[in-house]
N, C-alpha and C. Protein backbone atom coordinates (compact mmCIF):
# COMPACT_ATOMS: atom_id res chain seq x y z
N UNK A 1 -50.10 -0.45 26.55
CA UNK A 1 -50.28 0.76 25.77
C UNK A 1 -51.72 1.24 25.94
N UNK A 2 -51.68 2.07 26.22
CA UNK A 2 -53.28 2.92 26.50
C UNK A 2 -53.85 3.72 25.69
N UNK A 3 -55.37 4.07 25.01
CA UNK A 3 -55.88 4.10 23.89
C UNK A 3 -56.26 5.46 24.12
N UNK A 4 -56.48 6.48 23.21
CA UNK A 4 -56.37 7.92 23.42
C UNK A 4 -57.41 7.83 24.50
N UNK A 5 -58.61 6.80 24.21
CA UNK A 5 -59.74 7.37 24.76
C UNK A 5 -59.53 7.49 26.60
N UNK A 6 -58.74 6.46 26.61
CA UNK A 6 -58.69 5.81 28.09
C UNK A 6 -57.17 6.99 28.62
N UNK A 7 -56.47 7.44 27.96
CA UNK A 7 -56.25 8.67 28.36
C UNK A 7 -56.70 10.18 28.87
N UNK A 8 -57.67 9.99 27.70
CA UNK A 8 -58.66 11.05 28.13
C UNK A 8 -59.41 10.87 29.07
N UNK A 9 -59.73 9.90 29.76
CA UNK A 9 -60.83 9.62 30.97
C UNK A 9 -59.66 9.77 31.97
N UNK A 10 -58.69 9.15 31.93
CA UNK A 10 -58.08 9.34 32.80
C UNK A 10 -57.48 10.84 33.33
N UNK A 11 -57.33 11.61 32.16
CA UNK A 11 -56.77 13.29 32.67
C UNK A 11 -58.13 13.56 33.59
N UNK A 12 -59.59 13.39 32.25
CA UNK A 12 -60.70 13.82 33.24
C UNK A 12 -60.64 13.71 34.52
N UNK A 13 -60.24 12.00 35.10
CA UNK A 13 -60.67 11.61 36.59
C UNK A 13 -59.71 12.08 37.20
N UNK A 14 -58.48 12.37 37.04
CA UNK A 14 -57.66 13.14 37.74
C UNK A 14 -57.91 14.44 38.14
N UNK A 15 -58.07 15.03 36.98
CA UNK A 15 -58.63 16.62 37.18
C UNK A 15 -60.03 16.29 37.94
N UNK A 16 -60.83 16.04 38.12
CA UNK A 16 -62.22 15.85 39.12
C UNK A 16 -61.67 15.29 40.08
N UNK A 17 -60.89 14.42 40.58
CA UNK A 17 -60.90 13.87 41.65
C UNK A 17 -59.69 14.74 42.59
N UNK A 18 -58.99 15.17 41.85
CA UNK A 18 -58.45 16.62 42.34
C UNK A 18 -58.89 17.60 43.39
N UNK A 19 -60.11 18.14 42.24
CA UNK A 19 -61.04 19.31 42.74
C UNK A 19 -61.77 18.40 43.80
N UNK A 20 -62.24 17.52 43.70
CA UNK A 20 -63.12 16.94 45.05
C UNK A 20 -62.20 16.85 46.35
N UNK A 21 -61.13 16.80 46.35
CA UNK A 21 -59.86 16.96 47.56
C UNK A 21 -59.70 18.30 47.62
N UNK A 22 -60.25 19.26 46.62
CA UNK A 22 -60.29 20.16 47.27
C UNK A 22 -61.03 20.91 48.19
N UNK A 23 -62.49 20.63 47.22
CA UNK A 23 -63.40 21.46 47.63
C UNK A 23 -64.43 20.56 48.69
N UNK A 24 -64.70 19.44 48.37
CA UNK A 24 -65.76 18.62 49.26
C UNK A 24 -65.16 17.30 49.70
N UNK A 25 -64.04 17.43 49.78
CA UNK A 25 -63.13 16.03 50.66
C UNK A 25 -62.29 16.83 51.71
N UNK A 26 -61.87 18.20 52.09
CA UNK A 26 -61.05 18.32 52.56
C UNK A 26 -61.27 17.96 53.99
N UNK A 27 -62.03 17.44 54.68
CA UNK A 27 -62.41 17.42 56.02
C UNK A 27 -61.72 15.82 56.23
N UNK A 28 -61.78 15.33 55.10
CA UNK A 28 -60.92 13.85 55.23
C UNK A 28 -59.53 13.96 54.94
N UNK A 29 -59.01 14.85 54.88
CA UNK A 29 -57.66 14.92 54.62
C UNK A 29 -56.80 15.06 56.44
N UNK A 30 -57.29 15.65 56.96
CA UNK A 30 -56.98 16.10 58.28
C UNK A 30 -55.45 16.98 58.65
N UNK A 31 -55.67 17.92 57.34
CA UNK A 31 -54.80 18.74 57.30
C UNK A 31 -53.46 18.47 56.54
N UNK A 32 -53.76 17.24 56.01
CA UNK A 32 -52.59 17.06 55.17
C UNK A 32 -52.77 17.52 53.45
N UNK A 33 -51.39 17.60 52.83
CA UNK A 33 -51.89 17.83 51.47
C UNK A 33 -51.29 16.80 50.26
N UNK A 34 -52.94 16.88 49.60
CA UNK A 34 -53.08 15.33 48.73
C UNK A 34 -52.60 15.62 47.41
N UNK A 35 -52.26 15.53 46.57
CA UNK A 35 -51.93 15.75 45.28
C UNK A 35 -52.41 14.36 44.39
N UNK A 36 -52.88 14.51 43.57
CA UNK A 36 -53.24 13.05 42.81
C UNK A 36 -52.08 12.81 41.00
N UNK A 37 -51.65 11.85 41.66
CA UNK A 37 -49.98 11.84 40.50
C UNK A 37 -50.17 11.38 39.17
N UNK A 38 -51.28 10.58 39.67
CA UNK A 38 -51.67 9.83 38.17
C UNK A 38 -52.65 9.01 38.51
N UNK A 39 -53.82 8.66 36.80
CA UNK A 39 -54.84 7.58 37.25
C UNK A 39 -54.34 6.96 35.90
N UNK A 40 -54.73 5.50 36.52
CA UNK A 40 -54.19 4.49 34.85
C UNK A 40 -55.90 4.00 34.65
N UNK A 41 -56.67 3.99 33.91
CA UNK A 41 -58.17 3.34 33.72
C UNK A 41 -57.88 2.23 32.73
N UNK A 42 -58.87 0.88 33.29
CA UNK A 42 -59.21 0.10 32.46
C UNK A 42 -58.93 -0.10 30.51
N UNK A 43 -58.75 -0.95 30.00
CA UNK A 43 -59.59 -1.22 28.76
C UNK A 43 -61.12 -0.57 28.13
N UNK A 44 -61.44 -1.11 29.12
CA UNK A 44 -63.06 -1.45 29.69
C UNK A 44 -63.31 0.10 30.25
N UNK A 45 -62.85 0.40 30.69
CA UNK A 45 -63.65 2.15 31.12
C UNK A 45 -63.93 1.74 32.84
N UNK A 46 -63.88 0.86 33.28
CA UNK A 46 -64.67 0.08 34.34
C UNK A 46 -64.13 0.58 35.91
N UNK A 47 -63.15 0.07 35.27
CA UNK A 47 -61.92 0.66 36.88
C UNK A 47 -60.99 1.65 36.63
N UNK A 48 -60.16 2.22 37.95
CA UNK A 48 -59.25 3.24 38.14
C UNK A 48 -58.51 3.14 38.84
N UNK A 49 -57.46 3.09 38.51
CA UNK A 49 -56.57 3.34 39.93
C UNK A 49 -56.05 4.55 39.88
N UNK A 50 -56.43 5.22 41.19
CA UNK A 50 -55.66 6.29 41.32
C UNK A 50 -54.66 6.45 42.45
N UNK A 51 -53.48 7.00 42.09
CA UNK A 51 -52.17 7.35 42.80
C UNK A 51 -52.38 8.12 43.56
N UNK A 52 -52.24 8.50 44.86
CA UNK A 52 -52.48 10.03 45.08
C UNK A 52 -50.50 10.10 46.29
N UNK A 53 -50.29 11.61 46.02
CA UNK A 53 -49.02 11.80 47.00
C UNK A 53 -49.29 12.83 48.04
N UNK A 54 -49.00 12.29 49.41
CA UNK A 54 -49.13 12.69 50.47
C UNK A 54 -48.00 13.82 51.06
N UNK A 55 -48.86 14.64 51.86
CA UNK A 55 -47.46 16.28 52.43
C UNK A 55 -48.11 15.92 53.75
N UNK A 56 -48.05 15.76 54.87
CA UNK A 56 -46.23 15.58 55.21
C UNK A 56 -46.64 13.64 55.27
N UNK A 57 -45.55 13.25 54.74
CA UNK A 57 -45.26 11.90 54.95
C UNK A 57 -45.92 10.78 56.22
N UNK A 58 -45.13 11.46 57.17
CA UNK A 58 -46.09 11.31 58.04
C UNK A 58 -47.25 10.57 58.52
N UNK A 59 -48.07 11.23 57.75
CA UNK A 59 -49.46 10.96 57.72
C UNK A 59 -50.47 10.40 56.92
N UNK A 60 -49.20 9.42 55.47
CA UNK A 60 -49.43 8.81 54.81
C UNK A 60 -50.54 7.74 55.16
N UNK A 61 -50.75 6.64 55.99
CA UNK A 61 -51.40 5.83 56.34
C UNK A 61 -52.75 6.58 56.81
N UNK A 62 -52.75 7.28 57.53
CA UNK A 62 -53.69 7.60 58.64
C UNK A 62 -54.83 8.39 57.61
N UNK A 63 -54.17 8.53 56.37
CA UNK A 63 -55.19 9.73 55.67
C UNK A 63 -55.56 8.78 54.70
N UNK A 64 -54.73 7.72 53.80
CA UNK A 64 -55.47 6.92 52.91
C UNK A 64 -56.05 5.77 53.82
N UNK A 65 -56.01 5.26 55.16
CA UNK A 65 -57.38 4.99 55.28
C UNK A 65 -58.33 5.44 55.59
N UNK A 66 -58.43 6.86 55.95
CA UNK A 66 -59.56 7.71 55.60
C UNK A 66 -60.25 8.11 54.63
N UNK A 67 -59.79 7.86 53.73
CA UNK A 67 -59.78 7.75 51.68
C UNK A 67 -60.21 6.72 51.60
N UNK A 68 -59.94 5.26 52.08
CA UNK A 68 -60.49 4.16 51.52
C UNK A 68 -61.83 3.95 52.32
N UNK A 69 -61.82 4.20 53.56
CA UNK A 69 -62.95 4.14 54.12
C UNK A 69 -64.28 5.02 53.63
N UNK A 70 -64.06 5.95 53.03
CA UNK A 70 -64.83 6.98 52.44
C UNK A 70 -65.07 6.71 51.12
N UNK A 71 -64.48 6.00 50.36
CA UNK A 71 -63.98 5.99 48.49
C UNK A 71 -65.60 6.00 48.10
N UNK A 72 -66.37 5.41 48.71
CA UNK A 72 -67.89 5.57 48.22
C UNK A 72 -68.39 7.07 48.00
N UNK A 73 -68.38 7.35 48.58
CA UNK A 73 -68.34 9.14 48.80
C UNK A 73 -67.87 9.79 47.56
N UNK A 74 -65.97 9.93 47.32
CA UNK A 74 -65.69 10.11 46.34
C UNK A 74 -65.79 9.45 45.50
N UNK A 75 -66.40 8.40 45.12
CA UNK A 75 -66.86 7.96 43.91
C UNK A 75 -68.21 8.55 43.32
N UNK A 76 -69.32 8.94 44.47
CA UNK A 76 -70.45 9.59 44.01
C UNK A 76 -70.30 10.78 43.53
N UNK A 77 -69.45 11.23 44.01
CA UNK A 77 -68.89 12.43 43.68
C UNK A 77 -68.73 12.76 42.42
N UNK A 78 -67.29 11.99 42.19
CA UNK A 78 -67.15 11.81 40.73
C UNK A 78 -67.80 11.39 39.68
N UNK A 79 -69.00 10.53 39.52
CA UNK A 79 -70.53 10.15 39.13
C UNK A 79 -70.83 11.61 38.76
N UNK A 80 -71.37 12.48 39.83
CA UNK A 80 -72.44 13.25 39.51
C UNK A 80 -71.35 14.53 38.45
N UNK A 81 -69.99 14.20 38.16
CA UNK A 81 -69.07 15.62 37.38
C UNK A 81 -69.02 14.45 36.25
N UNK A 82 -68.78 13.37 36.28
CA UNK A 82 -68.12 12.71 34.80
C UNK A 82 -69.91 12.29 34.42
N UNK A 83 -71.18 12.07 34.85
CA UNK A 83 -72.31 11.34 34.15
C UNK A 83 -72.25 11.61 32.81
N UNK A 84 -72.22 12.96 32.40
CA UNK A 84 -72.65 13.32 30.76
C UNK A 84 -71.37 12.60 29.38
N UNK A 85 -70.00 12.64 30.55
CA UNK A 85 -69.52 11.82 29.39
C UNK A 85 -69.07 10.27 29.24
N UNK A 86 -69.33 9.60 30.50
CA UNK A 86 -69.02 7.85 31.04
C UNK A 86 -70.90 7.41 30.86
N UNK A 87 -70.82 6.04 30.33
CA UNK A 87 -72.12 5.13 30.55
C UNK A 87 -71.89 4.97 32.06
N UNK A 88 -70.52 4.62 32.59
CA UNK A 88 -70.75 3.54 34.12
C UNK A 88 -69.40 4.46 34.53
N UNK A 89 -69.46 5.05 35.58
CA UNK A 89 -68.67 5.13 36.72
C UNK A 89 -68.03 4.22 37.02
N UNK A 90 -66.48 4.28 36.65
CA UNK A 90 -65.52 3.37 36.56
C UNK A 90 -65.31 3.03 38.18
N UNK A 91 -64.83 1.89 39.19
CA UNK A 91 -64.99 1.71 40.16
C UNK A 91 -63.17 2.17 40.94
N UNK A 92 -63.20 2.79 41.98
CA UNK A 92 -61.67 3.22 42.05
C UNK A 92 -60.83 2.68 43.14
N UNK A 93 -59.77 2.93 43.16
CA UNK A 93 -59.12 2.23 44.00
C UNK A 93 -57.73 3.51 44.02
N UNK A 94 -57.04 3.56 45.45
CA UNK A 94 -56.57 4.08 45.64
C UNK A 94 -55.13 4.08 46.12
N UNK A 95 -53.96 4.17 45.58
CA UNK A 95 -52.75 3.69 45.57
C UNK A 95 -52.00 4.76 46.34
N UNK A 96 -50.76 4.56 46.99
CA UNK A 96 -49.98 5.52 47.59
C UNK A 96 -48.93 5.90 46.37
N UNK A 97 -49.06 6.99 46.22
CA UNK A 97 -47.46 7.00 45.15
C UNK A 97 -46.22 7.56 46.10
N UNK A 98 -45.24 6.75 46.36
CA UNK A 98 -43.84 7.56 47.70
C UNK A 98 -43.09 7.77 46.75
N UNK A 99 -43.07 8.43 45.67
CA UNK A 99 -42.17 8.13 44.67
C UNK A 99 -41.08 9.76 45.48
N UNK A 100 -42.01 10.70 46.11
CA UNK A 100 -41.49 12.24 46.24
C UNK A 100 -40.79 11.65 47.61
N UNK A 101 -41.38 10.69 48.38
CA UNK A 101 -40.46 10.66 49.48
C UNK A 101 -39.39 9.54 49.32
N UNK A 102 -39.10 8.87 48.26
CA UNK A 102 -38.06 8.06 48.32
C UNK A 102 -37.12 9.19 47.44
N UNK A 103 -37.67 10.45 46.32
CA UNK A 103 -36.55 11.32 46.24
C UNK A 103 -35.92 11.81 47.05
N UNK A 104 -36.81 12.42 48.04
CA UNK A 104 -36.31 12.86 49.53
C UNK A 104 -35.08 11.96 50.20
N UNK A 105 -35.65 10.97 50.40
CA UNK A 105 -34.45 9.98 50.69
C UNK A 105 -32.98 9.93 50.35
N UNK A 106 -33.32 9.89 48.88
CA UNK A 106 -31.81 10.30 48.12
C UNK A 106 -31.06 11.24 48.42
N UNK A 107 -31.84 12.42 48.40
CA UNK A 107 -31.13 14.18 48.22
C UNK A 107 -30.53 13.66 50.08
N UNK A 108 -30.72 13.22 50.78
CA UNK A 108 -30.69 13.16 52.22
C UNK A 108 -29.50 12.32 52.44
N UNK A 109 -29.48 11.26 51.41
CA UNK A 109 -28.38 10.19 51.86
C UNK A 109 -27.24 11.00 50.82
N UNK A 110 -27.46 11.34 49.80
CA UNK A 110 -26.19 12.37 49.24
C UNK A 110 -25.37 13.62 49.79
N UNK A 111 -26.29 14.26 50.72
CA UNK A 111 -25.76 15.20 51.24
C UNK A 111 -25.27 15.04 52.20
């Protein structure tokens, strides 16, 4: 069960880590499009995991390790938009969510 507060950090880091895929990550995307599905944060404020869902499928791998190799980057990032309301820049980590391409799957094997 998650505590309002740690909800609220979490919409924050979603919504910022969003806009940073938009505006100053897109050169690491390599033309694909990222959507971020959900972040679950810590107890502790400390860590993040964030989900993010990949267009076109595809290119799932090839772009989150371009994301993980970089995560320092977007983590400074996110530092210099969340400082005024976090003590510590929670540390992140970055998850695939296939949840849209195993729907895909379905609608495909039904029809």
């Amino acid at each position: 069960m998650e505590t309002t507060r740690q909800q609220k950090v979490a919409r924050q880091i979603q919504k910022d880590i969003s806009d940073i895929f938009t505006k100053e990550a897109s050169s690491l995307l390599k033309g694909a499009m990222v959507s971020v599905t959900m972040v679950r944060v810590s107890p502790d404020l400390s860590f993040a995991k964030i989900y993010l869902s990949i267009f076109p499928f595809e290119k799932n791998q090839e772009v989150m390790q371009t994301i993980n190799a970089n995560s320092w980057m977007i983590r400074k990032a996110l530092g210099t938009r969340i400082r005024n309301q976090l003590k510590q820049v929670p540390e992140i980590a970055f998850h695939l969510d296939d949840s849209l391409e195993y729907i895909e799957n379905i609608d495909n094997l039904l029809k």
